[in-house]
Protein backbone atom coordinates (compact mmCIF):
# COMPACT_ATOMS: atom_id res chain seq x y z
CA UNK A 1 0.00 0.00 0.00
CA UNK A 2 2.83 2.32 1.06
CA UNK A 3 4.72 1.69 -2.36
CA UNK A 4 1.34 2.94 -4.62
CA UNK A 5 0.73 6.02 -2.26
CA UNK A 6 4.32 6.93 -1.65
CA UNK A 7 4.68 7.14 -5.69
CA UNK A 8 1.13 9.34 -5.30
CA UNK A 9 2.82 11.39 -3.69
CA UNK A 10 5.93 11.91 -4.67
CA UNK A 11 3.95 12.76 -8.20
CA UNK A 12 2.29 15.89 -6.20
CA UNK A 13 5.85 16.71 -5.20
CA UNK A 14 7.37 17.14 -8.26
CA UNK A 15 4.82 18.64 -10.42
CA UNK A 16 5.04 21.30 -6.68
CA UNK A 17 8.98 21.75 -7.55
CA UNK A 18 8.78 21.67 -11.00
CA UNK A 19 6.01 24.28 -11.59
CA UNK A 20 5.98 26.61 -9.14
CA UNK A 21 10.01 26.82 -8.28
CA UNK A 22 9.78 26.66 -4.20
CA UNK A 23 12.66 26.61 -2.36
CA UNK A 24 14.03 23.12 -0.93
CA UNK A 25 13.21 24.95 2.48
CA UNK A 26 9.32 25.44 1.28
CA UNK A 27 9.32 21.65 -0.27
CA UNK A 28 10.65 19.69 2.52
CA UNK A 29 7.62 21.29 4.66
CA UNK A 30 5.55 20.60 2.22
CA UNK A 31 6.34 17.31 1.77
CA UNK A 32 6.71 16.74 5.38
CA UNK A 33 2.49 17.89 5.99
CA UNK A 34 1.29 15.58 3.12
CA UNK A 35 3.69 12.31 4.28
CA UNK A 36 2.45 12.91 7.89
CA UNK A 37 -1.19 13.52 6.78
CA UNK A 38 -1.28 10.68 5.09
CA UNK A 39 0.64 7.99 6.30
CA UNK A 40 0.68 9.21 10.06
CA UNK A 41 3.71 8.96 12.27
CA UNK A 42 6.92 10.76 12.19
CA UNK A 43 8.28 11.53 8.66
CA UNK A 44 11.51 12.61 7.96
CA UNK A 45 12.53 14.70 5.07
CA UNK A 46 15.56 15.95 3.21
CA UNK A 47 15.69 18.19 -0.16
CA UNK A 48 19.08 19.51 -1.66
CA UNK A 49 21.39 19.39 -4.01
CA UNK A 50 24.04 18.49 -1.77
CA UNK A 51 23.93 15.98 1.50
CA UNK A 52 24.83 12.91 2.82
CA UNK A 53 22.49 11.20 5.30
CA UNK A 54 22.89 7.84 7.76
CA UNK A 55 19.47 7.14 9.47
CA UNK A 56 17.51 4.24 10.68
CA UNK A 57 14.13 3.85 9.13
CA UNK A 58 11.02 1.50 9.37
CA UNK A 59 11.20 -1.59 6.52
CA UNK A 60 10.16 -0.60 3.49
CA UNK A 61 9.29 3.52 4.71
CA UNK A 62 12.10 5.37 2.27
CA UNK A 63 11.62 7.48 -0.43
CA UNK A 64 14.62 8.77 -2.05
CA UNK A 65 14.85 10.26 -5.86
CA UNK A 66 15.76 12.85 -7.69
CA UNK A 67 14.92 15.86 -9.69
CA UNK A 68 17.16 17.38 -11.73
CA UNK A 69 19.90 18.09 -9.13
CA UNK A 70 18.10 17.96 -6.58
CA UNK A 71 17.85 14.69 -4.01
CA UNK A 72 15.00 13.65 -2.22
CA UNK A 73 14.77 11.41 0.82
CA UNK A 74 12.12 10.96 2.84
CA UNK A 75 11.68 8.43 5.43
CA UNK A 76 9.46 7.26 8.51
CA UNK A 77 11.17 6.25 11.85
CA UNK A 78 9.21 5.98 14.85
């Protein structure tokens, strides 16, 4: 269920970045709202062109992609 959603949403996320040119500041809140909306719990969320991340995540609650040069992750841990 999380796999067909997740992509949902991630669709509503770019066509957000794409069209109306927010900041990585104004996505990642964005983002953030509409993962913990509708998947409840605590979602965590990173958007930039550069980072490096190490976290600990629930099984099979990770987003990551990318846009352009931008990188995406988004993940769900506790």
């Amino acid at each position: 269920m999380f796999a067909k959603r997740g992509r949902f949403e991630c669709q509503g996320v770019i066509s957000l970045f794409k069209n109306e040119r927010r900041s990585f500041c104004e996505v990642a809140q964005f983002i953030k709202k509409e993962f913990d909306k509708a998947f409840q719990g605590a979602w965590h969320v990173f958007v930039g062109k550069h980072f490096g991340a190490w976290v600990t995540y629930e099984a099979h609650k990770l987003v990551y992609f990318h846009i352009g040069q931008a990188g995406f992750l988004i993940y769900k841990h506790g």
